[in-house]
PDB file of N, CA and C in Angstrom:
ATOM      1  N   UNK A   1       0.841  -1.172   0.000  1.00  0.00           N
ATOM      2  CA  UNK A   1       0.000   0.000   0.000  1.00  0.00           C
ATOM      3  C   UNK A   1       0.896   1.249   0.000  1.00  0.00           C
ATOM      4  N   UNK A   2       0.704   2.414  -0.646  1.00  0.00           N
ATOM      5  CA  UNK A   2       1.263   3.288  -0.838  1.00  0.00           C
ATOM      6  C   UNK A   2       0.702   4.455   0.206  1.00  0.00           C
ATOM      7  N   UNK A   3       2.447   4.639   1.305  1.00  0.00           N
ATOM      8  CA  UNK A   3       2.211   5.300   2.315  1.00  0.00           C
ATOM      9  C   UNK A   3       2.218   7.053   1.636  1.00  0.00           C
ATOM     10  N   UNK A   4       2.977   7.174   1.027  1.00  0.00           N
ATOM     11  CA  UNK A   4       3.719   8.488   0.492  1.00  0.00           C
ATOM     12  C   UNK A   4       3.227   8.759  -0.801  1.00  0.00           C
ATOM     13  N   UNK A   5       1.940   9.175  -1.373  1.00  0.00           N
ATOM     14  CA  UNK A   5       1.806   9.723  -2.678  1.00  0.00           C
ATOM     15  C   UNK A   5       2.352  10.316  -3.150  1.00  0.00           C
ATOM     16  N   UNK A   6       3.689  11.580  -2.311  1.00  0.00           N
ATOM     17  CA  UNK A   6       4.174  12.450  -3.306  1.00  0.00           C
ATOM     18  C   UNK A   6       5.213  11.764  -3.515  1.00  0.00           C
ATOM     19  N   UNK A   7       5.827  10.428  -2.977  1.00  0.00           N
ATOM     20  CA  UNK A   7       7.368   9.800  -3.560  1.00  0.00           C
ATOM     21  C   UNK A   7       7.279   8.766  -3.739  1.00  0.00           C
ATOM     22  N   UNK A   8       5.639   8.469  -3.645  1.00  0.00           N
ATOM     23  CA  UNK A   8       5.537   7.129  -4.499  1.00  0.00           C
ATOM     24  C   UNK A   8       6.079   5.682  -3.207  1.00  0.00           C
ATOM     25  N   UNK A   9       6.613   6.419  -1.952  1.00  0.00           N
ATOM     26  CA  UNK A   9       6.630   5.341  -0.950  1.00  0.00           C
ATOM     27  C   UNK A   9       5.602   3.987  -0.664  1.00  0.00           C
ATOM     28  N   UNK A  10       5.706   2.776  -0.294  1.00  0.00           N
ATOM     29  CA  UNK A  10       5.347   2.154   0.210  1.00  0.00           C
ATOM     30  C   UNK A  10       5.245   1.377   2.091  1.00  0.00           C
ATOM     31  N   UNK A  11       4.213   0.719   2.539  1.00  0.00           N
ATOM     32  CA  UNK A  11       4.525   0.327   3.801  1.00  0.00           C
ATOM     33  C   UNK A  11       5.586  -0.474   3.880  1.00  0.00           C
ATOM     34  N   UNK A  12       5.867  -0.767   2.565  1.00  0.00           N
ATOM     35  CA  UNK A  12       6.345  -2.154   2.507  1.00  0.00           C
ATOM     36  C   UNK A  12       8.235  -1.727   2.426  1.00  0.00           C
ATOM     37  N   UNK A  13       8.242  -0.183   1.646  1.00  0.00           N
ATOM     38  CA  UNK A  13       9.387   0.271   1.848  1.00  0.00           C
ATOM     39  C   UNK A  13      10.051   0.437   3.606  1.00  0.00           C
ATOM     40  N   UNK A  14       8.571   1.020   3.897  1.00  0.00           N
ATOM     41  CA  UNK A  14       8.741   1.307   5.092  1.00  0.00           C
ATOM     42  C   UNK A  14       9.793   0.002   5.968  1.00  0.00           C
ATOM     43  N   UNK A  15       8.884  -0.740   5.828  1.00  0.00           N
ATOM     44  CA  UNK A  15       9.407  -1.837   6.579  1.00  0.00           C
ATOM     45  C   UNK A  15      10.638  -2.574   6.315  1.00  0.00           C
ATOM     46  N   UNK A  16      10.973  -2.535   5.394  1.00  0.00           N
ATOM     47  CA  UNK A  16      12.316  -2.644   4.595  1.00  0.00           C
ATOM     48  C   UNK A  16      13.533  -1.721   5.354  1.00  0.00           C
ATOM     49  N   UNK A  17      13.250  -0.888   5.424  1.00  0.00           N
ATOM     50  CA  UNK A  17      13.775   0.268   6.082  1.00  0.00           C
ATOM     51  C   UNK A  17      13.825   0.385   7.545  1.00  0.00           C
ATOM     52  N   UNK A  18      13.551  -0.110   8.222  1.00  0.00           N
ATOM     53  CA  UNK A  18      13.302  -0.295   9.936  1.00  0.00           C
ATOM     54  C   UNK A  18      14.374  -1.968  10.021  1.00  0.00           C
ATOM     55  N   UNK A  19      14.089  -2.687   8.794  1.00  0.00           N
ATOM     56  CA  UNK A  19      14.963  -4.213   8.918  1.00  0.00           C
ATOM     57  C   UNK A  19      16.425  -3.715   8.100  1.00  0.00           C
ATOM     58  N   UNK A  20      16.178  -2.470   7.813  1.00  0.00           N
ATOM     59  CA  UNK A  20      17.981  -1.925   7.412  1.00  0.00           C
ATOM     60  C   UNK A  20      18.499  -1.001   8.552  1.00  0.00           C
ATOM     61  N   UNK A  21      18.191  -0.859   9.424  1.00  0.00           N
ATOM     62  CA  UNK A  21      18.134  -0.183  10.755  1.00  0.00           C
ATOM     63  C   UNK A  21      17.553   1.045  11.143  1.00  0.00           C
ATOM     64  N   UNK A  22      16.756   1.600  10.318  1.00  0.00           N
ATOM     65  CA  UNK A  22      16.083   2.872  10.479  1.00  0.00           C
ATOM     66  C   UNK A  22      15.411   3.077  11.261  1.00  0.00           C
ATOM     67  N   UNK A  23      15.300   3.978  12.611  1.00  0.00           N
ATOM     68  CA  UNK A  23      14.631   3.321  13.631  1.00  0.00           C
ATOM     69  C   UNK A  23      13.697   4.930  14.006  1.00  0.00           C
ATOM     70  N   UNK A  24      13.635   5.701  12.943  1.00  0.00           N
ATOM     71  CA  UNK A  24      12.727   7.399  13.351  1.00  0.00           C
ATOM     72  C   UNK A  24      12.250   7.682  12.503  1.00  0.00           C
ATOM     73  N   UNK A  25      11.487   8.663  12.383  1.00  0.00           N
ATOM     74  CA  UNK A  25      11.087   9.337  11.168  1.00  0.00           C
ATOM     75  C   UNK A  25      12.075  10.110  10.552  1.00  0.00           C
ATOM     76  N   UNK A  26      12.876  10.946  11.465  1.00  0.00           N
ATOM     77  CA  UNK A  26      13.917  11.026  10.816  1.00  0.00           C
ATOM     78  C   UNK A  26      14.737  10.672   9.664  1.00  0.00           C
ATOM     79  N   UNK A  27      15.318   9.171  10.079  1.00  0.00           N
ATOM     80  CA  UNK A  27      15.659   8.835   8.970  1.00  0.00           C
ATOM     81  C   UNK A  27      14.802   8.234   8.134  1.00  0.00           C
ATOM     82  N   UNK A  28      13.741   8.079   8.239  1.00  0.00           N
ATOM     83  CA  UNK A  28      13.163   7.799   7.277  1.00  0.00           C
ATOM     84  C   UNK A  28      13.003   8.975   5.892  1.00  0.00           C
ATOM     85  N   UNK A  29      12.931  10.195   6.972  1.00  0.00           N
ATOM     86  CA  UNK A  29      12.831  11.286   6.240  1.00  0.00           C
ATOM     87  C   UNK A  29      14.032  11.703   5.388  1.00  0.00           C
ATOM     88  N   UNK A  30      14.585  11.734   6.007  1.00  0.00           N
ATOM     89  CA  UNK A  30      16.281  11.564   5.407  1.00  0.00           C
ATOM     90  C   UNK A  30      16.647  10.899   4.104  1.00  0.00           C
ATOM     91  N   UNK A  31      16.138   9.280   4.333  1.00  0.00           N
ATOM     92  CA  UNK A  31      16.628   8.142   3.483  1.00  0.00           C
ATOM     93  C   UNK A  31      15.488   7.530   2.357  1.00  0.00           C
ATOM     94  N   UNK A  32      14.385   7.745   3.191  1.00  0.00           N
ATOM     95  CA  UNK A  32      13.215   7.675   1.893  1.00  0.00           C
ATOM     96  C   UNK A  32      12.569   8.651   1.398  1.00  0.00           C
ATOM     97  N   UNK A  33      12.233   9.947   1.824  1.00  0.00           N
ATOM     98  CA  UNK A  33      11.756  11.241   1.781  1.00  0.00           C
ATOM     99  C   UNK A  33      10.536  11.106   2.188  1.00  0.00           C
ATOM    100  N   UNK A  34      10.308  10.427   3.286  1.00  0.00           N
ATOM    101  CA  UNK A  34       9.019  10.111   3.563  1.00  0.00           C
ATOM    102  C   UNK A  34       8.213  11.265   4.474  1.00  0.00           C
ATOM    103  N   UNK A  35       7.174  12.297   3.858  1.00  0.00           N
ATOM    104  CA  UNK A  35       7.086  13.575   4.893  1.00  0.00           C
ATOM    105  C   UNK A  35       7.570  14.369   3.922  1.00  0.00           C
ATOM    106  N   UNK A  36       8.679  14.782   2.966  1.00  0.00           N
ATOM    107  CA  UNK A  36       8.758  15.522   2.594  1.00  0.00           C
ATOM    108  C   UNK A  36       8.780  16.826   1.739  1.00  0.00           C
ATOM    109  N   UNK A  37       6.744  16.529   1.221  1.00  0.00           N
ATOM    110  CA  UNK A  37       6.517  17.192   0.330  1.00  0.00           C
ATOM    111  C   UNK A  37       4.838  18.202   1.209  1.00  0.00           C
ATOM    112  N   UNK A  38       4.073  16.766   0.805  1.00  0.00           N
ATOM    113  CA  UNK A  38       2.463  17.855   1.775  1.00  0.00           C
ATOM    114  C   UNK A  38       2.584  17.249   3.259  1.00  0.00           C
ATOM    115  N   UNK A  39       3.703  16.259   3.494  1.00  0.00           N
ATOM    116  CA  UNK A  39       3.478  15.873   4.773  1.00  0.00           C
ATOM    117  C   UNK A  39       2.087  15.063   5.431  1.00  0.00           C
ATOM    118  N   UNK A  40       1.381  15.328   4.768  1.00  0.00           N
ATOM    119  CA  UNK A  40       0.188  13.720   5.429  1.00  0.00           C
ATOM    120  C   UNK A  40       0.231  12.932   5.298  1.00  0.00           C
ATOM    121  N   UNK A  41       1.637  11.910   4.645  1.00  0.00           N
ATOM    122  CA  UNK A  41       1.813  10.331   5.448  1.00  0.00           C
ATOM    123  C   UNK A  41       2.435  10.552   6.316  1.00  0.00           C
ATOM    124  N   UNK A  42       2.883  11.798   7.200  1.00  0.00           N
ATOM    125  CA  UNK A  42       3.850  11.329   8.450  1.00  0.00           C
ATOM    126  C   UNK A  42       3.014  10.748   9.531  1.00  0.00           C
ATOM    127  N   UNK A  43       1.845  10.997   9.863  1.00  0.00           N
ATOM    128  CA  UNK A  43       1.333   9.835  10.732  1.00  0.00           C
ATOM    129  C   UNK A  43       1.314   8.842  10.488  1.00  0.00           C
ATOM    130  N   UNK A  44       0.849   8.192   8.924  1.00  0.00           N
ATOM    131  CA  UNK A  44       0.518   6.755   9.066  1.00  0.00           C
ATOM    132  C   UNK A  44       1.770   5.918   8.633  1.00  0.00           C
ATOM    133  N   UNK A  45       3.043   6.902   8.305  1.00  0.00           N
ATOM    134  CA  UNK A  45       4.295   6.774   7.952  1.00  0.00           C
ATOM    135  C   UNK A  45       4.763   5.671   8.978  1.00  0.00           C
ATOM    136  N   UNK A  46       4.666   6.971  10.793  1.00  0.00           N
ATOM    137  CA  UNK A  46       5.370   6.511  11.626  1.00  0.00           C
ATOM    138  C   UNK A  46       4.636   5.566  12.658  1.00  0.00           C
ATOM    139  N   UNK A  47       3.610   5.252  12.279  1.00  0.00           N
ATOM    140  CA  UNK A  47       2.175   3.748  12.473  1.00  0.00           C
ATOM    141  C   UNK A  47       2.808   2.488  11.844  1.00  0.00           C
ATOM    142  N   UNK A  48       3.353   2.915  10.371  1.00  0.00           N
ATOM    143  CA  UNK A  48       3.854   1.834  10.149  1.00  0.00           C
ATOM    144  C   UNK A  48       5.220   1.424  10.440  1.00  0.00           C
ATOM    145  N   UNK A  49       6.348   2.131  10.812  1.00  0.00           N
ATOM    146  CA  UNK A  49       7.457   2.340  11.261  1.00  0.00           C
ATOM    147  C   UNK A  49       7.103   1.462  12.904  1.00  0.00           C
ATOM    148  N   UNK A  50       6.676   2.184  13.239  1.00  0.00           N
ATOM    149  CA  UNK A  50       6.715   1.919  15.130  1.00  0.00           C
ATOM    150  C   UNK A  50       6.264   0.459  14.844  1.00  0.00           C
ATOM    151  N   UNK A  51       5.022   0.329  14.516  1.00  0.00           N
ATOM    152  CA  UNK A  51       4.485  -1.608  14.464  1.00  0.00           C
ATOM    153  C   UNK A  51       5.148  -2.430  14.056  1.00  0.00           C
ATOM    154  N   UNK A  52       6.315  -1.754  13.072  1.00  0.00           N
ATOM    155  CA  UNK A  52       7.304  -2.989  12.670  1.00  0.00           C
ATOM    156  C   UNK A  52       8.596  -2.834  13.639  1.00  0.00           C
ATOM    157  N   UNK A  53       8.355  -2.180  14.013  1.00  0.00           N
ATOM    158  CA  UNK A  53       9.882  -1.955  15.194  1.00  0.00           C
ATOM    159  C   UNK A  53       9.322  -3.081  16.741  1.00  0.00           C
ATOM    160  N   UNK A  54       7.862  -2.852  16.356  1.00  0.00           N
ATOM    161  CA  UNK A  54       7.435  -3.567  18.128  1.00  0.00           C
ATOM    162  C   UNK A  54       7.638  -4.562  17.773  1.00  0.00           C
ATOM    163  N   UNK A  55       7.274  -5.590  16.215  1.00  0.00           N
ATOM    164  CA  UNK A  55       7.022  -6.749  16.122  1.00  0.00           C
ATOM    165  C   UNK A  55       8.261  -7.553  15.531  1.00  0.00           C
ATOM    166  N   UNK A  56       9.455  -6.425  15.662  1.00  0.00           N
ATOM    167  CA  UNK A  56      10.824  -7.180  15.420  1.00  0.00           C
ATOM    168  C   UNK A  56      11.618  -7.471  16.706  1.00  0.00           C
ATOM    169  N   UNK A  57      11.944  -8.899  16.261  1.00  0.00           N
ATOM    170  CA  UNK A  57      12.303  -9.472  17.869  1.00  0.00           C
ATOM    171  C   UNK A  57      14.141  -9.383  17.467  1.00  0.00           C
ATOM    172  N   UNK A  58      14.877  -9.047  18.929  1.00  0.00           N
ATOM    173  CA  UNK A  58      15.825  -9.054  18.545  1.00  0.00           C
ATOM    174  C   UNK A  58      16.254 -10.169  19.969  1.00  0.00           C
ATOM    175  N   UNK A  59      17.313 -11.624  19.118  1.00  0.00           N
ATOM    176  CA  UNK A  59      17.541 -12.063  20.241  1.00  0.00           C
ATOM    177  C   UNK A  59      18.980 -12.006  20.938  1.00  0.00           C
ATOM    178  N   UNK A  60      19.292 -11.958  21.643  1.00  0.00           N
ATOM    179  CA  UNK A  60      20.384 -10.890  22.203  1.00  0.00           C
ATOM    180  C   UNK A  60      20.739 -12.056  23.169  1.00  0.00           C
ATOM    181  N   UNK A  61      20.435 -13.025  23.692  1.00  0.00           N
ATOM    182  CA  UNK A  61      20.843 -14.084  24.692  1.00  0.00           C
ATOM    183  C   UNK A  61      20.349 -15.726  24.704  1.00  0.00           C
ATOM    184  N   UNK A  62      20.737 -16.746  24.011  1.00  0.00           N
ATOM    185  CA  UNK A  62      20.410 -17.727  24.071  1.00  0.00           C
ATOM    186  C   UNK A  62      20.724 -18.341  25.238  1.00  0.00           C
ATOM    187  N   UNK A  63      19.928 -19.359  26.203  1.00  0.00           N
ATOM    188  CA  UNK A  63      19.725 -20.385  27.125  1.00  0.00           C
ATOM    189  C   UNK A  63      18.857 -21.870  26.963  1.00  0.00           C
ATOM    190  N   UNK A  64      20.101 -22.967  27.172  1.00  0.00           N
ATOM    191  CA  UNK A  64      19.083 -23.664  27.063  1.00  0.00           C
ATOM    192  C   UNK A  64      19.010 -24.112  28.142  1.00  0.00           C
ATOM    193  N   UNK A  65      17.486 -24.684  28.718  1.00  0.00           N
ATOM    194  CA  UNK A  65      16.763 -24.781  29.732  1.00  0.00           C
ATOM    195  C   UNK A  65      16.636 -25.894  30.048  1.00  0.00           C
ATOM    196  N   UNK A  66      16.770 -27.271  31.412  1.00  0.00           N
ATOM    197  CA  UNK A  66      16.207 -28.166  30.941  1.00  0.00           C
ATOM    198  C   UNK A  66      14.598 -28.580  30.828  1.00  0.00           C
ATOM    199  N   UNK A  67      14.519 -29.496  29.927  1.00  0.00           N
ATOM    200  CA  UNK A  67      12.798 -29.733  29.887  1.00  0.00           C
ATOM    201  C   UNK A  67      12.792 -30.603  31.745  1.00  0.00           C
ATOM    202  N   UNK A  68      11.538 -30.487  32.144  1.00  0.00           N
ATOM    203  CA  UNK A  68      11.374 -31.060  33.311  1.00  0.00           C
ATOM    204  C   UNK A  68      10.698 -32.917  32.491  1.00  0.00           C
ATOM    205  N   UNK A  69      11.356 -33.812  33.471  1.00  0.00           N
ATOM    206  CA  UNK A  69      11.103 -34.953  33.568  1.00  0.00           C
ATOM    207  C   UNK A  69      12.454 -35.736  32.675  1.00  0.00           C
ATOM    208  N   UNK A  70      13.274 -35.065  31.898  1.00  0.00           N
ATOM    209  CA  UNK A  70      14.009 -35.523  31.128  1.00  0.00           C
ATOM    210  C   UNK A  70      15.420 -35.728  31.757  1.00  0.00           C
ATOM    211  N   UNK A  71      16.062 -36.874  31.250  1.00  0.00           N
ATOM    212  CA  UNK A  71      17.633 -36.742  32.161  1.00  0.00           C
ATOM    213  C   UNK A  71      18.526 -36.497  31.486  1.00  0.00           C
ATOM    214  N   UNK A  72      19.743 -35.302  31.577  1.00  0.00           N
ATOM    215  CA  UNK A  72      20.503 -34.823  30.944  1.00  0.00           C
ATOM    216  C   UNK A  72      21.487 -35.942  30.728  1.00  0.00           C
TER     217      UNK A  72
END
């Protein structure tokens, strides 16, 4: 779906862009020009920005656990 009519952006750029480390509007603004013409996708810009930032998991510590009943 096309977030940005005046640059022709997508959500899909969007999200592309948050999994290349883009983590504001800022750079979004910066790197996609997203915002920078009439400015009314910057809300649903940074709707789609933030939801893909919540729903990217980063795992930072593996443990393994034992299962209960099992013998190591």
């Amino acid at each position: 779906m096309i977030v940005c009519v005046c640059n022709n952006i997508s959500d899909r750029e969007i999200r592309q862009a948050v999994e290349m480390g883009l983590t504001s509007m800022s750079d979004l603004y910066k790197e996609l020009g997203v915002g920078t013409c009439c400015g009314k996708c910057v809300s649903y810009a940074r709707e789609v920005m933030n939801e893909h930032l919540e729903s990217t998991t980063t795992v930072t510590e593996l443990r393994r656990t034992p299962v209960a009943g099992l013998a190591a």
